[in-house]
Protein backbone atom coordinates (compact mmCIF):
# COMPACT_ATOMS: atom_id res chain seq x y z
CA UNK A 1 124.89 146.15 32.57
CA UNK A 2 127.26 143.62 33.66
CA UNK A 3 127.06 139.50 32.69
CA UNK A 4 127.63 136.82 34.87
CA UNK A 5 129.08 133.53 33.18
CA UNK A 6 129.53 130.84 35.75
CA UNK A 7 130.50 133.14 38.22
CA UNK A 8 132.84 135.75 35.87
CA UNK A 9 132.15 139.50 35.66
CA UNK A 10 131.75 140.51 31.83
CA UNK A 11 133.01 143.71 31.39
CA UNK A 12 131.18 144.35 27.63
CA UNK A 13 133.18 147.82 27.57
CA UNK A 14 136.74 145.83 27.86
CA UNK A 15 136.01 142.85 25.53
CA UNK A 16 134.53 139.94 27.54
CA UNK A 17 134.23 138.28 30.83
CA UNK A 18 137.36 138.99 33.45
CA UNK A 19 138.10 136.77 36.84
CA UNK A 20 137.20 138.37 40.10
CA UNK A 21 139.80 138.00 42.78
CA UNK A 22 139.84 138.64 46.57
CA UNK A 23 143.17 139.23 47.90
CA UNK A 24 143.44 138.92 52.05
CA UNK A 25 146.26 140.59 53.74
CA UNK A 26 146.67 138.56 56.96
CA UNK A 27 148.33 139.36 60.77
CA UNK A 28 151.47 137.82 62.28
CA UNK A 29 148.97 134.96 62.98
CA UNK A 30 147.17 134.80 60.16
CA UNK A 31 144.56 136.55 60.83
CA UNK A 32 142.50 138.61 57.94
CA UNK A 33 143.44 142.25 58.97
CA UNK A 34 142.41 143.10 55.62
CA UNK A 35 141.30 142.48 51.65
CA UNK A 36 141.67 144.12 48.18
CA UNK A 37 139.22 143.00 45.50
CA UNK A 38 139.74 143.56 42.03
CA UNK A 39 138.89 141.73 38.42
CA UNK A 40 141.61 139.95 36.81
CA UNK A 41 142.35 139.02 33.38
CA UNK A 42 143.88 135.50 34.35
CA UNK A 43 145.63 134.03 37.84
CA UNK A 44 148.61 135.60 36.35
CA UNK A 45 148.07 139.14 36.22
CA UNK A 46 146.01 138.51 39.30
CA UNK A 47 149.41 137.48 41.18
CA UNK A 48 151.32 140.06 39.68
CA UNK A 49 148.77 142.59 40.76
CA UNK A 50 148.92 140.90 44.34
CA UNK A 51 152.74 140.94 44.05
CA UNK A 52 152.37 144.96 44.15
CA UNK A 53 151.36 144.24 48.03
CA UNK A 54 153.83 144.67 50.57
CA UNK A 55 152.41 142.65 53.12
CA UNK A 56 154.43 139.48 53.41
CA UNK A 57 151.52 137.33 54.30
CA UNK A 58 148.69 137.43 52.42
CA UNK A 59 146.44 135.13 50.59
CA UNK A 60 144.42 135.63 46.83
CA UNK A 61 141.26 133.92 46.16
CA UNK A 62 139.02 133.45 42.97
CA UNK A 63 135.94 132.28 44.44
CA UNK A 64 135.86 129.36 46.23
CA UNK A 65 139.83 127.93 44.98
CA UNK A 66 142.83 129.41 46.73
CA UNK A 67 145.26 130.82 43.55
CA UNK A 68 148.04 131.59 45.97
CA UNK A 69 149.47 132.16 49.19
CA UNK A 70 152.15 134.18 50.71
CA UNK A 71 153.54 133.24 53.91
CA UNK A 72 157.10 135.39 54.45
CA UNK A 73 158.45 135.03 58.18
CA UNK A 74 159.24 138.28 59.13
CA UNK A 75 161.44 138.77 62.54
């Protein structure tokens, strides 16, 4: 069974309570074309995991709060 903690998954078989991200992959216009989710440690290995995206625009969210955004003009 999993534990929520003001909105954190606990994950009881990996220690304790882990951040769930959303990471958006946006269009040329910025657009959602698409989104990853995945748990997270911390905003840092959340942006290295987003980091392992190629898309050059693209967006990761932990709930409500924007952790970071990636806007690369491509030509």
């Amino acid at each position: 069974m999993l534990t929520f903690i003001d909105g954190n998954r606990g994950h009881p078989q990996e220690g304790g309570p882990v951040m769930y991200y959303r990471l958006y992959l946006l269009t040329d216009k910025a657009h959602i074309a698409s989104f990853e989710e995945f748990d997270a440690s911390d905003d840092d290995d959340a942006i290295r995991r987003a980091d392992a995206y190629t898309s050059p625009r693209k967006e990761l969210w932990c709930e409500r709060r924007r952790v970071k955004q990636w806007m690369l003009q491509t030509k």
